[in-house]
Protein backbone atom coordinates (compact mmCIF):
# COMPACT_ATOMS: atom_id res chain seq x y z
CA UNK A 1 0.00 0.00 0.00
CA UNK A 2 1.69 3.30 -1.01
CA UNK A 3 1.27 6.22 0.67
CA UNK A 4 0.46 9.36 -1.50
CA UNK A 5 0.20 12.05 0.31
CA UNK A 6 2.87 13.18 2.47
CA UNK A 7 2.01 11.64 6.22
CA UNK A 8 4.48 13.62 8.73
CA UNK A 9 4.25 13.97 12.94
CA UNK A 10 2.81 16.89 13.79
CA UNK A 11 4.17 20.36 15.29
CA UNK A 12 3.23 22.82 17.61
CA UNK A 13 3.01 25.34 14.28
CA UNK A 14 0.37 23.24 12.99
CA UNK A 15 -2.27 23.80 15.58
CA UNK A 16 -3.60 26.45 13.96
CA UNK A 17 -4.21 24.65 10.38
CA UNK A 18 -5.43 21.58 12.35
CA UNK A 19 -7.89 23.33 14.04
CA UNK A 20 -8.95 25.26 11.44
CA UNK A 21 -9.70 21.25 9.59
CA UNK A 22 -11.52 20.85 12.99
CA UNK A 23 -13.70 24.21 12.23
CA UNK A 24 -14.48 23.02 8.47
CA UNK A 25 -15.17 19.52 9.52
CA UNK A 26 -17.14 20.28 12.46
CA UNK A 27 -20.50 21.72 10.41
CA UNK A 28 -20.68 18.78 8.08
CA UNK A 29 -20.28 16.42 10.92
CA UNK A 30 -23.41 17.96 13.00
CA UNK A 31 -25.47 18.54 9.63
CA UNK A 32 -24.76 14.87 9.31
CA UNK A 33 -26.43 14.33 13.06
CA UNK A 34 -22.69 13.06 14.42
CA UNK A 35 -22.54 15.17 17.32
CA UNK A 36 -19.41 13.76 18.14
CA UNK A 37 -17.21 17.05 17.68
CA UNK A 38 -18.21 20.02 18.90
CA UNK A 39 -16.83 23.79 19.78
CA UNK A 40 -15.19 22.43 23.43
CA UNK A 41 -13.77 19.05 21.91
CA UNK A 42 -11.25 18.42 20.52
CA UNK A 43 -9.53 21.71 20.95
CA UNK A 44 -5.77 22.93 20.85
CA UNK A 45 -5.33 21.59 24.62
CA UNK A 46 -6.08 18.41 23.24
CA UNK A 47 -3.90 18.33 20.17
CA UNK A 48 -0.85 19.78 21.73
CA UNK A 49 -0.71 16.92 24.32
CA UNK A 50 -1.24 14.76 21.54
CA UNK A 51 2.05 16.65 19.70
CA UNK A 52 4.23 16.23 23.16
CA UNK A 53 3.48 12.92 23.25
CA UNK A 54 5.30 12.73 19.97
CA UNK A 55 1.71 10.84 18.63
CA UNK A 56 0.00 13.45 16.47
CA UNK A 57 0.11 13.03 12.78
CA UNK A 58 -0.81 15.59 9.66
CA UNK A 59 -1.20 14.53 6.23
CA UNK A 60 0.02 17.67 3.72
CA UNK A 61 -1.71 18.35 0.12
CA UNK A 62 0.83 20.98 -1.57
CA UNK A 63 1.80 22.15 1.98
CA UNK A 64 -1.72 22.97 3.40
CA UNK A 65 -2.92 20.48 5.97
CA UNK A 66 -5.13 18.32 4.58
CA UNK A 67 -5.90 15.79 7.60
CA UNK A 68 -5.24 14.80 11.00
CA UNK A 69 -5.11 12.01 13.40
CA UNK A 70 -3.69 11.18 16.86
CA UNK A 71 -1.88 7.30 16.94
CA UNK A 72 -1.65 6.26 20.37
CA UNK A 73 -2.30 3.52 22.71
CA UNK A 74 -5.30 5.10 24.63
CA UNK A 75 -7.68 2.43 24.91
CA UNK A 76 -11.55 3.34 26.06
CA UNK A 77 -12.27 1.13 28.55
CA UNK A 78 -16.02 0.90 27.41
CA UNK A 79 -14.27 -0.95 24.54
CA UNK A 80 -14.74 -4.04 26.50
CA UNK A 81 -18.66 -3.55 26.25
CA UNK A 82 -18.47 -5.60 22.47
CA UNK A 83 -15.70 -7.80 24.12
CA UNK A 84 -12.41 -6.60 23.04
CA UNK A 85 -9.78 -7.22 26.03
CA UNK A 86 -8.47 -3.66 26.64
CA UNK A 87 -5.48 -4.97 28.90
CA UNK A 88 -4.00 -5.80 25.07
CA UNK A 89 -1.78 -3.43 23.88
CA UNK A 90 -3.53 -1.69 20.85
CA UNK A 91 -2.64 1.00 18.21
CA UNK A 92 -5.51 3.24 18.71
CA UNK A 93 -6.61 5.84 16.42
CA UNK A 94 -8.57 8.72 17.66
CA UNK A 95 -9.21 12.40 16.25
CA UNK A 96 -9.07 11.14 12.58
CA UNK A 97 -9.92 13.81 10.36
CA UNK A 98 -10.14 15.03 6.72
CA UNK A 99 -11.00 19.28 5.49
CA UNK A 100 -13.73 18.16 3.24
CA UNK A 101 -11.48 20.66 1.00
CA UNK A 102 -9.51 17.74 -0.07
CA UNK A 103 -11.99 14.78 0.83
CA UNK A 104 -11.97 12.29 -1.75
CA UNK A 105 -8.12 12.14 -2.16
CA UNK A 106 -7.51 9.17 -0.17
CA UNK A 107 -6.22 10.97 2.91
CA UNK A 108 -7.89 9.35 5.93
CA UNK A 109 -6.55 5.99 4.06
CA UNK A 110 -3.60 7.06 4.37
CA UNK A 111 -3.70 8.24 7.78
CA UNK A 112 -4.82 5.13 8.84
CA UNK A 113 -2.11 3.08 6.95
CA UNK A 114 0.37 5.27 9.11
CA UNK A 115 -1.36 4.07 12.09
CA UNK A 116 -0.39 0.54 10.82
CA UNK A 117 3.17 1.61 9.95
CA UNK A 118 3.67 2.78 13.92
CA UNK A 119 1.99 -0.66 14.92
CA UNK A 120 4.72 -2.39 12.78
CA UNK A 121 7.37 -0.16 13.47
CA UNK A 122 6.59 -0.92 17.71
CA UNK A 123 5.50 -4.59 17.31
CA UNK A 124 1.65 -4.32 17.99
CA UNK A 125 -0.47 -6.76 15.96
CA UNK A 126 -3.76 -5.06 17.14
CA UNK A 127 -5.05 -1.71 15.52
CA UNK A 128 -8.67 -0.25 17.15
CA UNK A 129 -10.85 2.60 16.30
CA UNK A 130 -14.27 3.63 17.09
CA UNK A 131 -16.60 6.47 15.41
CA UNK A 132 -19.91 7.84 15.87
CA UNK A 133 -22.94 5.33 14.03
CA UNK A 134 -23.94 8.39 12.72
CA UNK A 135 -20.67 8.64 10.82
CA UNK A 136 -21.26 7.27 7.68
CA UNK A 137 -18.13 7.86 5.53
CA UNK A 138 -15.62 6.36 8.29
CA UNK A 139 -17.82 3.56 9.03
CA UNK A 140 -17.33 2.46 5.28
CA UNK A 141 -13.82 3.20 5.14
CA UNK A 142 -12.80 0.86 7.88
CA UNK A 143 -13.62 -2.35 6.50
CA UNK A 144 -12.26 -1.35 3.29
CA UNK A 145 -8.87 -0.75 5.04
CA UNK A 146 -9.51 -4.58 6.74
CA UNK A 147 -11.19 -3.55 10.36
CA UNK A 148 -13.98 -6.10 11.70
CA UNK A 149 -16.84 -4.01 12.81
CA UNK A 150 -16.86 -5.34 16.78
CA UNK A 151 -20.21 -3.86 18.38
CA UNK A 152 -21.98 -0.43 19.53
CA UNK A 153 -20.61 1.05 22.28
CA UNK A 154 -20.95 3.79 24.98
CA UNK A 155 -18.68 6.01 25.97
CA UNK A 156 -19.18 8.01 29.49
CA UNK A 157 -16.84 11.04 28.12
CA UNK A 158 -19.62 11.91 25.61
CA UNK A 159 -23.30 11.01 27.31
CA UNK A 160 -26.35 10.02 24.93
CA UNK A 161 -23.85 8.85 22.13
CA UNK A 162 -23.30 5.98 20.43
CA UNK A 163 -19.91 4.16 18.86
CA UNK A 164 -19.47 1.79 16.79
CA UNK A 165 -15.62 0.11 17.87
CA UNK A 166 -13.34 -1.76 14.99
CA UNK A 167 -10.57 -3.73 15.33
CA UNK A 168 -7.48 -4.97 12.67
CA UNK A 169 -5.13 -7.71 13.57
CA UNK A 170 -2.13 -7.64 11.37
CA UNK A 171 -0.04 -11.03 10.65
CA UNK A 172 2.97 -12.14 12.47
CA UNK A 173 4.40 -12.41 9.55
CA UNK A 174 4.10 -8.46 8.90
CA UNK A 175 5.50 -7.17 12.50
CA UNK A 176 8.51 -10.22 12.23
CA UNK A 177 9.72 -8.49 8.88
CA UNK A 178 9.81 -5.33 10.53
CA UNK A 179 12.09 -6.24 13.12
């Protein structure tokens, strides 16, 4: 799988591009009725702790930010509710997000296949995500990238909201060649 677009970590001096993806993608997501983002979350509190701990990541169209996504290891524990043991360590992507400026370019694939680069690069066979149900667009691009749709979920962060959790397993074979 080649990545296109260029996929870099994220700096401090990008806040202000990210969040202005955040303010573009924001309207379409509650027109949509996924209430998941809203004008208190996520803000640049949120991203710049993602940036120190070296696990934010920018995808670049002709040097504009284009998309976001945090890559970490932050598992919900309500991620159990569909039966996923969250004492496993995971690659966990949260915050995944696309300017509908340049939707349709293949960026939050690519986003995601970084997210399975880091789980290679550190030796973690399991990827997870979750999204709103009423996120349509993500909930067809995961199985297209190979995630099993696990279950609904709730999450007690953001009340009267439903998730839908995914999960990838790569091969051994994949994270041995790495090494």
């Amino acid at each position: 799988m080649e990545n296109q677009s260029p996929v870099r970590l994220a700096t401090l001096q990008d806040i202000p591009a990210i969040m202005q993806v955040v303010a573009d993608v924001v309207p379409i997501m509650r027109a949509a009725g996924n209430l998941q983002w809203d004008d208190t979350y996520p803000n640049p509190r949120v991203f710049e702790d993602d940036i120190k701990a070296g696990q934010l990541w920018v995808a670049e169209v002709e040097g504009q930010i284009a998309g976001v996504t945090a890559i970490t290891t932050d598992q919900y524990s309500e991620y159990a509710q569909v039966g996923l043991d969250t004492s496993e360590e995971a690659i966990v992507t949260h915050r995944l997000a696309v300017s509908p400026h340049f939707r349709g370019r293949g960026l939050a694939a690519d986003l995601l296949y970084q997210a399975e680069l880091v789980a290679i690069e550190r030796g973690i066979p399991i990827l997870r995500i979750d999204t709103n149900t009423q996120n349509h667009a993500t909930r067809q691009l995961f199985p297209k990238m190979g995630y099993s749709l696990k279950g609904e979920i709730t999450l007690e962060f953001r009340p009267g909201l439903s998730f839908v959790c995914f999960e990838k397993r790569l091969d051994q074979a994949s994270i041995q060649n790495a090494d």
